[in-house]
C-alpha atoms as a PDB file:
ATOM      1  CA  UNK A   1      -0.626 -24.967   1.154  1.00  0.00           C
ATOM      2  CA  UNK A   2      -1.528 -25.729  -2.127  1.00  0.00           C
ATOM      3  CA  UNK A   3       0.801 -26.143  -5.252  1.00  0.00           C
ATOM      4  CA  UNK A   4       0.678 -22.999  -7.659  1.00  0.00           C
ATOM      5  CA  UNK A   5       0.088 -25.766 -10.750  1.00  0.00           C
ATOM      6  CA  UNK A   6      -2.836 -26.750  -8.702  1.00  0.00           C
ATOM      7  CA  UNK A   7      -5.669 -23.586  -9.591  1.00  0.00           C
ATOM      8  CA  UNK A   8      -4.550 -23.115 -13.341  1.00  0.00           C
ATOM      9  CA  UNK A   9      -5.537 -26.531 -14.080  1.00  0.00           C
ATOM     10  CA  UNK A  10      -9.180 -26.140 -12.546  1.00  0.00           C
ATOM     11  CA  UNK A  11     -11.971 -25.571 -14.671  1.00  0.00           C
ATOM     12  CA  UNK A  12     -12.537 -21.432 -15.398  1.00  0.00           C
ATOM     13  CA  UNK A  13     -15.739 -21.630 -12.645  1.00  0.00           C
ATOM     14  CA  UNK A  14     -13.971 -23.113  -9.903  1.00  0.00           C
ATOM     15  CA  UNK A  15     -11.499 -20.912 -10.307  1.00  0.00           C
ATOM     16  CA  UNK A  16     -13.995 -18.023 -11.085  1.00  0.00           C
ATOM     17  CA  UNK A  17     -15.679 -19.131  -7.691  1.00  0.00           C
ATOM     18  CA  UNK A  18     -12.163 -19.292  -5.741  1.00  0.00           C
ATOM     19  CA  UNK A  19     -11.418 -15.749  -7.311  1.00  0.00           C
ATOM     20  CA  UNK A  20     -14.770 -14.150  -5.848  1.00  0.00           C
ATOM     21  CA  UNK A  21     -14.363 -15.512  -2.527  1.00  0.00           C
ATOM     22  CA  UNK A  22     -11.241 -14.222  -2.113  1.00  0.00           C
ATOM     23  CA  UNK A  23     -11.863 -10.733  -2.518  1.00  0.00           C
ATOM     24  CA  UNK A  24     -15.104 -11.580  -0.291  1.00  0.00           C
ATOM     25  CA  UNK A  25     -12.997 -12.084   2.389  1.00  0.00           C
ATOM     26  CA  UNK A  26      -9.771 -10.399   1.797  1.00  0.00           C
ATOM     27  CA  UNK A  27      -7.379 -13.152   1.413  1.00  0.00           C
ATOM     28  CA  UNK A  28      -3.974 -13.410  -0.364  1.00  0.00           C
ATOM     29  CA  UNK A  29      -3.244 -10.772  -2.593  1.00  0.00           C
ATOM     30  CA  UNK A  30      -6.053  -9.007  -4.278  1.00  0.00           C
ATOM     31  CA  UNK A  31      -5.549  -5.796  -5.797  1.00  0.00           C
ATOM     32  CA  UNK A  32      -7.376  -3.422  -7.627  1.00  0.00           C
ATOM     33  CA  UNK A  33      -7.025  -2.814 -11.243  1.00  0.00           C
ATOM     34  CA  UNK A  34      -5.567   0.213 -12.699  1.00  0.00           C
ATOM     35  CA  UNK A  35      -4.407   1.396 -15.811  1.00  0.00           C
ATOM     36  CA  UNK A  36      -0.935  -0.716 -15.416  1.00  0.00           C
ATOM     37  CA  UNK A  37      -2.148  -3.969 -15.121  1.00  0.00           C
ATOM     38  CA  UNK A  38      -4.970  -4.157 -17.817  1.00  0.00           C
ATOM     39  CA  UNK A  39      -3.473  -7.088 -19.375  1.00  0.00           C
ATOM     40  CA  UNK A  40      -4.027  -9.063 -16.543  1.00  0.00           C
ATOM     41  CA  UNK A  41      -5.738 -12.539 -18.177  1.00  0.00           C
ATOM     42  CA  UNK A  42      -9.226 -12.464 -16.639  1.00  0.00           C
ATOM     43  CA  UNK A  43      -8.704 -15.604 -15.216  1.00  0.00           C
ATOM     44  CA  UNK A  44      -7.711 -13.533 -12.323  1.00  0.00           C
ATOM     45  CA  UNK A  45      -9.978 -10.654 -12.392  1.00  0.00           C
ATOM     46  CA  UNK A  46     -13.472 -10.562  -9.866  1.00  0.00           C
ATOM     47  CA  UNK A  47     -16.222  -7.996 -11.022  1.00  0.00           C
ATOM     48  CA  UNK A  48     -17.454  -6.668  -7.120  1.00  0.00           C
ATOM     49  CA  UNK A  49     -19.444  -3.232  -6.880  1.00  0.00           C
ATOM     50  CA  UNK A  50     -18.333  -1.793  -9.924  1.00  0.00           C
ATOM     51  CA  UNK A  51     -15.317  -2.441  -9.381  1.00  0.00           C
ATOM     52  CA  UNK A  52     -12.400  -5.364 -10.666  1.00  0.00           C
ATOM     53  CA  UNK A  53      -9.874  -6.703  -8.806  1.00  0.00           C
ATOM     54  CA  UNK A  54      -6.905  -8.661  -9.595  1.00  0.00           C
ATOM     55  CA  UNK A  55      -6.353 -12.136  -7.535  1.00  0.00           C
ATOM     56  CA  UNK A  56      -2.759 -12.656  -7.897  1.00  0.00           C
ATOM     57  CA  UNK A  57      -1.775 -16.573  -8.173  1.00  0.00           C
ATOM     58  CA  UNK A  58       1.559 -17.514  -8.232  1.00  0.00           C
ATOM     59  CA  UNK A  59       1.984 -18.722 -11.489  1.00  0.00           C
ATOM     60  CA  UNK A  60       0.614 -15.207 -13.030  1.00  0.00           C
ATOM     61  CA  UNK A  61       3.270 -13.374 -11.103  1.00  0.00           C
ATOM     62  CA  UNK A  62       6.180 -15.022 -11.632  1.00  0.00           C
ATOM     63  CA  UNK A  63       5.217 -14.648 -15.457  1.00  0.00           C
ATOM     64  CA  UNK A  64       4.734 -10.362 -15.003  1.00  0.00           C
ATOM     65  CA  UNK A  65       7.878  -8.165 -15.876  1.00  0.00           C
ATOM     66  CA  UNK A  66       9.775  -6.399 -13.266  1.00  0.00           C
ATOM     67  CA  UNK A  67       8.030  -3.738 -13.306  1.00  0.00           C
ATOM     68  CA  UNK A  68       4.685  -4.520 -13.401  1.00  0.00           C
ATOM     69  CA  UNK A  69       5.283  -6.450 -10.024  1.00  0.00           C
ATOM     70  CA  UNK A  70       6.947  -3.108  -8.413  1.00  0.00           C
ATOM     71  CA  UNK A  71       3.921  -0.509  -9.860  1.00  0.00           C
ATOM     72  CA  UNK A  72       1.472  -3.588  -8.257  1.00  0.00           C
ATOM     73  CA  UNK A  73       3.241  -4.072  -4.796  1.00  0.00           C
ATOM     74  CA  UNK A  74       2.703   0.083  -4.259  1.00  0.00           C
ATOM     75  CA  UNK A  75      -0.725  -0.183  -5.180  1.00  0.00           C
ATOM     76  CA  UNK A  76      -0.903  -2.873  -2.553  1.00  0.00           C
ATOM     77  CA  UNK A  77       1.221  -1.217   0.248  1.00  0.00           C
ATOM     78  CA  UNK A  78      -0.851   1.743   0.000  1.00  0.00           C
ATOM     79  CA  UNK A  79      -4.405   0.061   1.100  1.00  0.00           C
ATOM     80  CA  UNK A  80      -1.896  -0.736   4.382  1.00  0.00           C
ATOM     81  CA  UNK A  81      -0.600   3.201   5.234  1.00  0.00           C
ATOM     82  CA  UNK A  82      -0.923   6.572   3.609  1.00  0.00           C
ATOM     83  CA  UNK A  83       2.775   7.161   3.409  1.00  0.00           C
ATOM     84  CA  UNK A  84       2.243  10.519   5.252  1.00  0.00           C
ATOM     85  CA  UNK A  85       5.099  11.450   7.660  1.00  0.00           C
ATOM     86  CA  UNK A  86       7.189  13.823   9.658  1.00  0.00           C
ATOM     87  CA  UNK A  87      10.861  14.353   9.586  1.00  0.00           C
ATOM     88  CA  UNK A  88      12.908  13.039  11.951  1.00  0.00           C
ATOM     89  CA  UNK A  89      13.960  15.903  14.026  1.00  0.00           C
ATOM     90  CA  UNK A  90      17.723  16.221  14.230  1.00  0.00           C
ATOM     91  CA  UNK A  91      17.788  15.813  18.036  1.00  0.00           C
ATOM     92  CA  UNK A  92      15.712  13.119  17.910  1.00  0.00           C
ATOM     93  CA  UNK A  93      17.639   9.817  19.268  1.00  0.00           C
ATOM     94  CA  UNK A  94      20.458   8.387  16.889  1.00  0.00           C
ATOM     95  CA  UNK A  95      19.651   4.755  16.694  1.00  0.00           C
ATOM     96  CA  UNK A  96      15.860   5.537  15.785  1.00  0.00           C
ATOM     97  CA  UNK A  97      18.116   7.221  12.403  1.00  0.00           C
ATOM     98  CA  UNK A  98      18.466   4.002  10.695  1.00  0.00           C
ATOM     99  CA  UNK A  99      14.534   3.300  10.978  1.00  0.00           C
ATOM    100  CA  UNK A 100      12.359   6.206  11.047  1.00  0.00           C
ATOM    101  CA  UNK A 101      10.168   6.601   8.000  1.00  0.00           C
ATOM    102  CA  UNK A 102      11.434   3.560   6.337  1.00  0.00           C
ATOM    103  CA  UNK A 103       9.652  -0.177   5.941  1.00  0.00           C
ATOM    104  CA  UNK A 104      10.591  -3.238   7.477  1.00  0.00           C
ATOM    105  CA  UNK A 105      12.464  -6.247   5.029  1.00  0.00           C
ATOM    106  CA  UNK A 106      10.503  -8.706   6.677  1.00  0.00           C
ATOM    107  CA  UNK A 107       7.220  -9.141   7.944  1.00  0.00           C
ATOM    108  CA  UNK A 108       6.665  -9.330  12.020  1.00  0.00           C
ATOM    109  CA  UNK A 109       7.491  -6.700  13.898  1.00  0.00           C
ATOM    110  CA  UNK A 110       5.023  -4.742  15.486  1.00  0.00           C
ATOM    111  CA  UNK A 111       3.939  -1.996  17.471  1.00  0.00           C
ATOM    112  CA  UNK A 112       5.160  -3.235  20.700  1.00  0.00           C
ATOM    113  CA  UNK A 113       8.545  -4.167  19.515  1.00  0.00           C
ATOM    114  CA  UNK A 114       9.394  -0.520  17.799  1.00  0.00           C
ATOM    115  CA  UNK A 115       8.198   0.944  21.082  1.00  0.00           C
ATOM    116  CA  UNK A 116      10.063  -1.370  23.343  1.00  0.00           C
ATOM    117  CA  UNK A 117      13.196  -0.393  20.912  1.00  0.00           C
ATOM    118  CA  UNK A 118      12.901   2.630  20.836  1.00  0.00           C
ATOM    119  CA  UNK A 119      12.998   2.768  24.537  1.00  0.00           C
ATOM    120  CA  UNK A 120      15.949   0.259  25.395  1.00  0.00           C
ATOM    121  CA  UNK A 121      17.969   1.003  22.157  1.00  0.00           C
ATOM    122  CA  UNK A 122      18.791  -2.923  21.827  1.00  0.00           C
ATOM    123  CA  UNK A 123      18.059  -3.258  17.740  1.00  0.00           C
ATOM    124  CA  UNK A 124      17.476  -6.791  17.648  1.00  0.00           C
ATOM    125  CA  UNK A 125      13.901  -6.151  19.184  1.00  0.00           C
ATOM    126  CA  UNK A 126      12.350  -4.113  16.554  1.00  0.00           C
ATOM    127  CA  UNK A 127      12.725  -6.931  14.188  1.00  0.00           C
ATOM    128  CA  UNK A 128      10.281  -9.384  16.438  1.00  0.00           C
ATOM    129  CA  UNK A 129       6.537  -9.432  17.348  1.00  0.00           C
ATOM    130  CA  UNK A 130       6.421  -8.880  20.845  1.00  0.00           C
ATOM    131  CA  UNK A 131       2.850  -9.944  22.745  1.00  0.00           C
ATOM    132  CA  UNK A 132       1.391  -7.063  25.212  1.00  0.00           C
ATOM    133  CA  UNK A 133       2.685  -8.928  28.383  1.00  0.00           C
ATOM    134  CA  UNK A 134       6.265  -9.691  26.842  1.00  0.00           C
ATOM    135  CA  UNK A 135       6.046  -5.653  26.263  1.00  0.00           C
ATOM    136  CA  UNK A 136       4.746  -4.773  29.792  1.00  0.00           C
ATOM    137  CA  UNK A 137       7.506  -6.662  31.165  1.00  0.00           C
ATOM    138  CA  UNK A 138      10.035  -5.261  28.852  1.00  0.00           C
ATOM    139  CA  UNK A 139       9.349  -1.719  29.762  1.00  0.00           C
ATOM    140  CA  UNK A 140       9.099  -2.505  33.749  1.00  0.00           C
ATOM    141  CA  UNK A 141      12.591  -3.855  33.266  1.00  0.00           C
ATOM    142  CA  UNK A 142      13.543  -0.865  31.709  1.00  0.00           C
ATOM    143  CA  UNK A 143      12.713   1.031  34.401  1.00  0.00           C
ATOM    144  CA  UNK A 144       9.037   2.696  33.406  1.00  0.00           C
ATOM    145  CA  UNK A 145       6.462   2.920  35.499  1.00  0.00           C
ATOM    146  CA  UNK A 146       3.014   4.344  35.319  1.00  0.00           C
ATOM    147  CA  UNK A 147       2.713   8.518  35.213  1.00  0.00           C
ATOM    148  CA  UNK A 148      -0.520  10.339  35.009  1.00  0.00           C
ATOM    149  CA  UNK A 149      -0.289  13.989  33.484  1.00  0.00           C
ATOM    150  CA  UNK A 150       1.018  15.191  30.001  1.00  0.00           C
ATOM    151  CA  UNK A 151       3.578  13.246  27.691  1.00  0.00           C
ATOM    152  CA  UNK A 152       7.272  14.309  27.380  1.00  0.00           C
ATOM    153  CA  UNK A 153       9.967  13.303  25.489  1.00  0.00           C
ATOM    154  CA  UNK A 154      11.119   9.505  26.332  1.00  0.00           C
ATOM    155  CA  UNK A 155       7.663   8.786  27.563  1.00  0.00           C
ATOM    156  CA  UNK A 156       5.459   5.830  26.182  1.00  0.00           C
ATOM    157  CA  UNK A 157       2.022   6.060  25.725  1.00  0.00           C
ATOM    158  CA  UNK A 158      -0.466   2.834  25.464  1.00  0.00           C
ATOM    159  CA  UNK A 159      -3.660   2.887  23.915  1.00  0.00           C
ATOM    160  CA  UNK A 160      -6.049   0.304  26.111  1.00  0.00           C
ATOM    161  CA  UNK A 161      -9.453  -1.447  25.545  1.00  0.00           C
ATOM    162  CA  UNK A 162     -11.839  -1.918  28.055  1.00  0.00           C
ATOM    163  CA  UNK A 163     -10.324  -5.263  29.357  1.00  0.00           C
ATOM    164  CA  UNK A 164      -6.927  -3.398  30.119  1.00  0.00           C
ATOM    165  CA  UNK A 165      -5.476  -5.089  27.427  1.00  0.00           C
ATOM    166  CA  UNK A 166      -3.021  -3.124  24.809  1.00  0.00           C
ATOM    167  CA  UNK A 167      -3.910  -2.441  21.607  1.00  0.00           C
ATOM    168  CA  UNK A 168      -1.230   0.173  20.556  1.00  0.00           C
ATOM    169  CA  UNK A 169       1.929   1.573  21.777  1.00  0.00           C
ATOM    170  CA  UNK A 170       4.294   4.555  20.621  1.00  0.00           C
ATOM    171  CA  UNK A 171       7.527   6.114  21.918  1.00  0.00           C
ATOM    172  CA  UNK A 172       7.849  10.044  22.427  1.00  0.00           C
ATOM    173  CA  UNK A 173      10.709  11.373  20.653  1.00  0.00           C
ATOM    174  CA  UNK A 174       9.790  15.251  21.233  1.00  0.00           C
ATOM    175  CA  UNK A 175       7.747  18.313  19.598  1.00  0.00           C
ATOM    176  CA  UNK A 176       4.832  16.091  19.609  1.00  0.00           C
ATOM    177  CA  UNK A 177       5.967  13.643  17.686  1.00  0.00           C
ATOM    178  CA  UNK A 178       6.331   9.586  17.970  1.00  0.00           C
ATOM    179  CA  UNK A 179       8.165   6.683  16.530  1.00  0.00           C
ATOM    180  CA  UNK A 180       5.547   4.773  15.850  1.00  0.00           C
ATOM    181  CA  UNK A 181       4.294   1.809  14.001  1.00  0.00           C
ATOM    182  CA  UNK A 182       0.671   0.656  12.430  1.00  0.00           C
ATOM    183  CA  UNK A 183       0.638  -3.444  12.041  1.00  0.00           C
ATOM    184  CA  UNK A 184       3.294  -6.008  11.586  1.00  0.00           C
ATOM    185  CA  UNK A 185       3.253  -6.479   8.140  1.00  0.00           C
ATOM    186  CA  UNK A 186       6.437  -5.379   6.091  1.00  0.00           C
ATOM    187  CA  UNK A 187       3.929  -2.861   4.569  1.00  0.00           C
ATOM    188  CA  UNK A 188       3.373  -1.031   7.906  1.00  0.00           C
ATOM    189  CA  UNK A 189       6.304   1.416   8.123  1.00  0.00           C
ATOM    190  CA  UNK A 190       8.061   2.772  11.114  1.00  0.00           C
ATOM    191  CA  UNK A 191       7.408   6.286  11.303  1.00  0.00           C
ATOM    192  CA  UNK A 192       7.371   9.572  12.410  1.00  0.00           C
ATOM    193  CA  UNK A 193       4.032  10.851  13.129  1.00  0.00           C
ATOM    194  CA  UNK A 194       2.595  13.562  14.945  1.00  0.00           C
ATOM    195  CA  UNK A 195       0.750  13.084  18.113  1.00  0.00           C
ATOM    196  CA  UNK A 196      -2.799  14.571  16.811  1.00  0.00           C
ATOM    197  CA  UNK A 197      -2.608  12.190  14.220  1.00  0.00           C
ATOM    198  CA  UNK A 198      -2.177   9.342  17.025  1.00  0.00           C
ATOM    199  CA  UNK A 199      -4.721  10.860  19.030  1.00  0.00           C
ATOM    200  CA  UNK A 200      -7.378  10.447  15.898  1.00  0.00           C
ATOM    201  CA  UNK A 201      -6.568   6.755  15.330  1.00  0.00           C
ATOM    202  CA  UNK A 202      -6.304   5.554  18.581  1.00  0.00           C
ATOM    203  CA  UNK A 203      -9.374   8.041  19.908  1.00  0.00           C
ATOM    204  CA  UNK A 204     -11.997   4.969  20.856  1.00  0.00           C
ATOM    205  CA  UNK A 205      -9.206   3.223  23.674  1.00  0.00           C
ATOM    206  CA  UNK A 206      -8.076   4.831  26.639  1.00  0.00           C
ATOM    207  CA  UNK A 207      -4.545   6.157  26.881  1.00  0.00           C
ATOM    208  CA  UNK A 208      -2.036   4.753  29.687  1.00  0.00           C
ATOM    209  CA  UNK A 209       1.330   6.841  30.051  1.00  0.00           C
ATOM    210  CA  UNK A 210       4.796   5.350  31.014  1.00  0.00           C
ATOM    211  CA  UNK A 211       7.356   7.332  31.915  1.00  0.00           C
ATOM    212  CA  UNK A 212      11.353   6.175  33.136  1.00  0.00           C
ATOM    213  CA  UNK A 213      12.089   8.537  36.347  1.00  0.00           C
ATOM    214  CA  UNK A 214      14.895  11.136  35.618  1.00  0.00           C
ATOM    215  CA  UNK A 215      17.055   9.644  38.093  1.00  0.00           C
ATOM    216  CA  UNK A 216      16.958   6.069  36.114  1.00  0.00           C
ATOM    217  CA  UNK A 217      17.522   7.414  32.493  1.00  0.00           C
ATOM    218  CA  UNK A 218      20.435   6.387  30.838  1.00  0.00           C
END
């Protein structure tokens, strides 16, 4: 990793160059520029189909106020998630409570690891990445096996490629909604969403239900 001294004392076209293919290629922190940060030096600004974007370096943002940093990280955090969500129903589960619709403090968990939480109830899992065999494992232990038909409440439903392999996971709470989760940034919240929403996302992979017999719930 290179020191943040290190690009402010290249010349302006290497850095111009390093600024351009970064936003070519989506790297770091790039952000678009709005009416809040147009005093951004333009050291740090890239000119791409009519449109400027803001490379953020570390020395530039440890020199921006408070709250220019806040009003710039919720630009960012919305390119990850729309912020659009249900409400957790009241008889929805109580330890999903102290998650739903709220974002992770570090970066990591994942899909698989809210689901397989949301399943077992053990806490410290929703705070890993979990791989799709770690997960399939996880919910055999918990006693869920395959079920073909509808989706009901503590069911969880797998979205599948054509290899077999997992791409997505979510955990039925009820009333057609999930506890879900999109990525495993710290920008990807846990949330409620409904299951036509899921359906639309997910729609090009094949859906695999699990379901925990009635005589093995908890």
């Amino acid at each position: 990793m290179a020191k943040s001294e290190w690009f402010n004392k290249l010349p302006k076209d290497q850095k111009n160059m390093l600024n351009k293919r970064q936003v070519e290629i989506n790297r770091g922190l790039v952000l678009p520029l709005n009416n809040t940060s147009s005093n951004i030096s333009e050291d740090h600004l890239v000119f791409k189909n009519n449109k400027t974007y803001i490379v953020v370096q570390s020395k530039m943002w440890n020199s921006l106020s408070y709250q220019l940093k806040v009003e710039m990280l919720l630009e960012y955090a919305k390119k990850w998630d729309s912020w659009s969500c249900s409400e957790l129903p009241e008889k929805a589960p109580i330890h999903l409570k102290q998650f739903a619709n709220t974002f992770p403090y570090k970066a990591g968990s994942n899909c698989l690891s809210a689901t397989l939480f949301a399943a077992t109830q053990h806490e410290w899992m929703i705070h890993e990445w979990v791989h799709p065999q770690t997960f399939l494992e996880g919910i055999k232990k918990a006693g869920y096996l395959i079920h073909e038909g509808d989706v009901e409440d503590t069911d969880i439903i797998t979205w599948i490629n054509a290899e077999g392999v997992i791409q997505h996971a979510s955990y039925c709470i009820g009333d057609k909604l999930f506890f879900n989760k999109n990525g495993q940034t710290f920008f990807n919240p846990w949330k409620i969403v409904e299951w036509t929403k899921l359906k639309e996302e997910w729609k090009k992979f094949n859906t695999r239900i699990y379901r925990k017999p009635y005589n093995n719930q908890i």
